[in-house]
N, C-alpha and C. Protein backbone atom coordinates (compact mmCIF):
# COMPACT_ATOMS: atom_id res chain seq x y z
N UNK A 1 2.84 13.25 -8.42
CA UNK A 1 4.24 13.20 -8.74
C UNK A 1 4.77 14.61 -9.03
N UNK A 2 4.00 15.55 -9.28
CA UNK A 2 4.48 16.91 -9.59
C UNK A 2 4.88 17.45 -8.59
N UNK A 3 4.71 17.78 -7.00
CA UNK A 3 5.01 18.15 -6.09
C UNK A 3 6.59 17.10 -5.46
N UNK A 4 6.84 16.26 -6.20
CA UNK A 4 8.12 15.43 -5.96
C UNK A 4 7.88 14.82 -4.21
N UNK A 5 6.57 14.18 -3.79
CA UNK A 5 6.53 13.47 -2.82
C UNK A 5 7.76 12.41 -2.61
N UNK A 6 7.92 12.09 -1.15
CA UNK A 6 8.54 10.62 -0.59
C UNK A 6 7.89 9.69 -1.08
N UNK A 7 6.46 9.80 -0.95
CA UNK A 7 5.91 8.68 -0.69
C UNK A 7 4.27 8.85 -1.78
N UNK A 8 4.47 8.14 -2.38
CA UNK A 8 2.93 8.08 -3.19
C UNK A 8 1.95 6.99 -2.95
N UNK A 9 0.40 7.40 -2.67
CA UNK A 9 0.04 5.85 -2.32
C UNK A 9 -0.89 5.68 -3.17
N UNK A 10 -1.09 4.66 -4.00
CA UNK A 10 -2.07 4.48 -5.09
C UNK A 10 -2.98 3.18 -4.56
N UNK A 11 -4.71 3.74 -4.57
CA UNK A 11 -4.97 2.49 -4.46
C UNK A 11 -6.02 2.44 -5.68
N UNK A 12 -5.85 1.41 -6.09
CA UNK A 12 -5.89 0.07 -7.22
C UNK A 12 -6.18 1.34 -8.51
N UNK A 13 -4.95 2.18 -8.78
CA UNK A 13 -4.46 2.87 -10.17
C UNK A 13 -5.01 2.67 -11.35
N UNK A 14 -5.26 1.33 -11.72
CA UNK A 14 -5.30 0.95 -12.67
C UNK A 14 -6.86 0.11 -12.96
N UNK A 15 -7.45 -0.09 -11.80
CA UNK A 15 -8.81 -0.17 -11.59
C UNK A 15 -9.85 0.09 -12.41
N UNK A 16 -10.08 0.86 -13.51
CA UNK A 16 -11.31 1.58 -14.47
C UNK A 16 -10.55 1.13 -15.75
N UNK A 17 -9.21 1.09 -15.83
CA UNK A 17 -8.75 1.17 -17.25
C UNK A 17 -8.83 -0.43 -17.75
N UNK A 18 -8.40 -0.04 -18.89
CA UNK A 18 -8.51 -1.52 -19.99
C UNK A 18 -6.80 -1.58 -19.94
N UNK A 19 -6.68 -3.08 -20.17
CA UNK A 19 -5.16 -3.58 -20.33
C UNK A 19 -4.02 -2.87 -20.71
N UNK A 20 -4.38 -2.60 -21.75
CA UNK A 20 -3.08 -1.39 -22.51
C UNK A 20 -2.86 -0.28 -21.68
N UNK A 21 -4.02 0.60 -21.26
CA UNK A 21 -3.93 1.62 -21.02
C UNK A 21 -3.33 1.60 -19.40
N UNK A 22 -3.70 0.69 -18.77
CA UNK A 22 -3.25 -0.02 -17.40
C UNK A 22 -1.68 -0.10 -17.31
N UNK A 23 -1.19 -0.57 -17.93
CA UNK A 23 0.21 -1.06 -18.29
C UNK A 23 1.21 0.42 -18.54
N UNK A 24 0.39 0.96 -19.25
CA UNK A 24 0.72 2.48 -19.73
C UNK A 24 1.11 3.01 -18.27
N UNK A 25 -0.21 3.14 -17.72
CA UNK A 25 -0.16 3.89 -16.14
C UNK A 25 0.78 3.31 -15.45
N UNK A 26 1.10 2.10 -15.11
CA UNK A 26 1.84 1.14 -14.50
C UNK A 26 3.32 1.66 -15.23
N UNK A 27 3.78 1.65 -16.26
CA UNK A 27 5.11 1.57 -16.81
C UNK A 27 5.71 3.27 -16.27
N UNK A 28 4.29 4.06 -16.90
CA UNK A 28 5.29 5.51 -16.04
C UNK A 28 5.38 5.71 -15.07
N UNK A 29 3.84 5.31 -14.30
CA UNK A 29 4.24 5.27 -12.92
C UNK A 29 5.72 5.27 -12.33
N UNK A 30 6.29 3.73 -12.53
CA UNK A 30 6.85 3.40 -12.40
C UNK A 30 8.19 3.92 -12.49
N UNK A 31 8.44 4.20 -13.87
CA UNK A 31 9.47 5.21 -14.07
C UNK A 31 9.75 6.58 -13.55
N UNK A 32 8.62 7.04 -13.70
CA UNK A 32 8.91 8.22 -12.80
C UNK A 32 8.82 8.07 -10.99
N UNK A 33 8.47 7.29 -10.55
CA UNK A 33 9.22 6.80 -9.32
C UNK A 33 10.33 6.63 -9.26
N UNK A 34 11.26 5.96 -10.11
CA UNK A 34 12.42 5.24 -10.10
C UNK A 34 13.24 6.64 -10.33
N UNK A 35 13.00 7.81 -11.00
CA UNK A 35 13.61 8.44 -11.10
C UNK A 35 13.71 9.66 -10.57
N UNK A 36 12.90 9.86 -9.82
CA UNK A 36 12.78 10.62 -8.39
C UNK A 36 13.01 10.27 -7.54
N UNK A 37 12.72 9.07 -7.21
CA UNK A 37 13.17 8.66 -5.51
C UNK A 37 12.05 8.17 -5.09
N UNK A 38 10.62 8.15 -5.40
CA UNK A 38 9.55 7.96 -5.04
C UNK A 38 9.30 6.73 -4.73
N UNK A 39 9.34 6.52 -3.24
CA UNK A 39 8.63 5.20 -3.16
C UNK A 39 6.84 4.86 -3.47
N UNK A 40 6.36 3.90 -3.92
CA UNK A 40 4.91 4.01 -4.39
C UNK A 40 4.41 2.93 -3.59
N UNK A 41 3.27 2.91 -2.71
CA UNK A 41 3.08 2.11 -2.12
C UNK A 41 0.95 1.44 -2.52
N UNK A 42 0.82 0.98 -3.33
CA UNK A 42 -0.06 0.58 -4.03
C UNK A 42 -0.84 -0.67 -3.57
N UNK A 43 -2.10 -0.58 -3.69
CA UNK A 43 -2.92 -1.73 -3.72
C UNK A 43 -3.55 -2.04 -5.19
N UNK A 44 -3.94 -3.39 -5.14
CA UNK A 44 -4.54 -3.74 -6.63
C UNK A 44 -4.95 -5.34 -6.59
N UNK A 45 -5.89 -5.93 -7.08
CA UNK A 45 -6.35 -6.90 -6.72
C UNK A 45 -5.98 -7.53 -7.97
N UNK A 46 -4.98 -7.27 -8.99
CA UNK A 46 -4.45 -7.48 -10.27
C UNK A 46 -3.05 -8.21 -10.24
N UNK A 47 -3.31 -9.73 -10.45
CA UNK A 47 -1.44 -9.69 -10.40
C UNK A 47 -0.06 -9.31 -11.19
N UNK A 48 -0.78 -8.97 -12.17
CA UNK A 48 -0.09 -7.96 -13.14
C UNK A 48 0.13 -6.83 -13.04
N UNK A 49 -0.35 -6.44 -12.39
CA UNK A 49 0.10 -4.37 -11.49
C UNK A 49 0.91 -5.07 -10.10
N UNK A 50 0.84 -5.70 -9.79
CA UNK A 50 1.41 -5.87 -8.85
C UNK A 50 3.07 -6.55 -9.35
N UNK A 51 3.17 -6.82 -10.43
CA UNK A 51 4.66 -7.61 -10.59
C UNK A 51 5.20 -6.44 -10.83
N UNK A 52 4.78 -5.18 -11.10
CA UNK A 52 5.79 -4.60 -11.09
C UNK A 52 6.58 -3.90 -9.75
N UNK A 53 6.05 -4.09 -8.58
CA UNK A 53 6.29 -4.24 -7.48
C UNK A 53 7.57 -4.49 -7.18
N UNK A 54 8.50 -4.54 -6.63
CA UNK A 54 9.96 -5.08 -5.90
C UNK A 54 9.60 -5.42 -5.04
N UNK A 55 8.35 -4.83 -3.86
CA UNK A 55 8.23 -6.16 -2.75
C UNK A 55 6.63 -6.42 -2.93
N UNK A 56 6.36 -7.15 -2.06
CA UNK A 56 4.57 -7.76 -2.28
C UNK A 56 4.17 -7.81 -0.90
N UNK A 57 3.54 -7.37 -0.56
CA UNK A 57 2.92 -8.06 1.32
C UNK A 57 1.54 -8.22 0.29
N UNK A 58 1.02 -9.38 0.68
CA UNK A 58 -0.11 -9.74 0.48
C UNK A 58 -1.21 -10.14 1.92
N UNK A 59 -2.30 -9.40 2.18
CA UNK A 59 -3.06 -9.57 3.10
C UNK A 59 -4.31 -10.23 3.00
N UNK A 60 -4.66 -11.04 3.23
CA UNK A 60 -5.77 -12.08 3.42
C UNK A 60 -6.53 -12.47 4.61
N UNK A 61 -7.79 -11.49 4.49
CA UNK A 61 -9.16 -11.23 5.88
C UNK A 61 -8.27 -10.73 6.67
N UNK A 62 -7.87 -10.02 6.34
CA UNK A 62 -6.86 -8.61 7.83
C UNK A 62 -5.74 -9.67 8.04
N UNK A 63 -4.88 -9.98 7.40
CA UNK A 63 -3.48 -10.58 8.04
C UNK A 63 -2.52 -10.81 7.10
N UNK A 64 -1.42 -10.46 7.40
CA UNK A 64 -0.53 -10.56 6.09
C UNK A 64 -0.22 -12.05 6.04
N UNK A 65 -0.81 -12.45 4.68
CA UNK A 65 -0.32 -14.11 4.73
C UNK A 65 0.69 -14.24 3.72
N UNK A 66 1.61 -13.51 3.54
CA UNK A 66 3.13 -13.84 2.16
C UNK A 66 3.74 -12.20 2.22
N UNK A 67 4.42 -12.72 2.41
CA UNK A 67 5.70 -11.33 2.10
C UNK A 67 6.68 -11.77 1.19
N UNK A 68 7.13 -11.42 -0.57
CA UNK A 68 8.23 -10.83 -1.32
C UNK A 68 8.26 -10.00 -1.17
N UNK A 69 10.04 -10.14 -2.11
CA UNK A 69 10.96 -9.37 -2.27
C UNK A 69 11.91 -8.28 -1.44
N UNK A 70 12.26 -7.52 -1.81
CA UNK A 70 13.61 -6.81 -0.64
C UNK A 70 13.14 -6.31 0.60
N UNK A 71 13.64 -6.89 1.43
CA UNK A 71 13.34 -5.57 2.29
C UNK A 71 14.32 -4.56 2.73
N UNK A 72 14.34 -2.92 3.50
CA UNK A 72 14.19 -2.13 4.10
C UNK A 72 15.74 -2.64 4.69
């Protein structure tokens, strides 16, 4: 986030940490996306890192089986 990317891609961020500290990562993340412009494009096998999401593609054995929220 220091170099002010388009595009950030996180995969599973929050992966090693414990709950609190997860949420922590997740909330600034977040914010400081929102306030740059940064789109974040993330994986996580957590459905709680993932609600904070605005959209969801979910893929199941190589195929997207559900798409939320806005699109493009």
């Amino acid at each position: 986030m220091v170099t002010g990317p388009q595009v950030l891609f996180a995969d599973k961020p929050t992966g090693s940490l414990d709950s609190v500290s997860g949420e922590l990562v997740m909330s600034l993340m977040t914010a400081a996306a929102r306030e740059h412009g940064t789109t974040v494009i993330l994986v996580t096998h957590e459905p709680g890192v993932a609600a904070y999401a605005d959209r969801e593609v979910i893929v199941r054995d190589g195929t997207v089986s559900s798409l939320t929220g806005a699109t493009p």
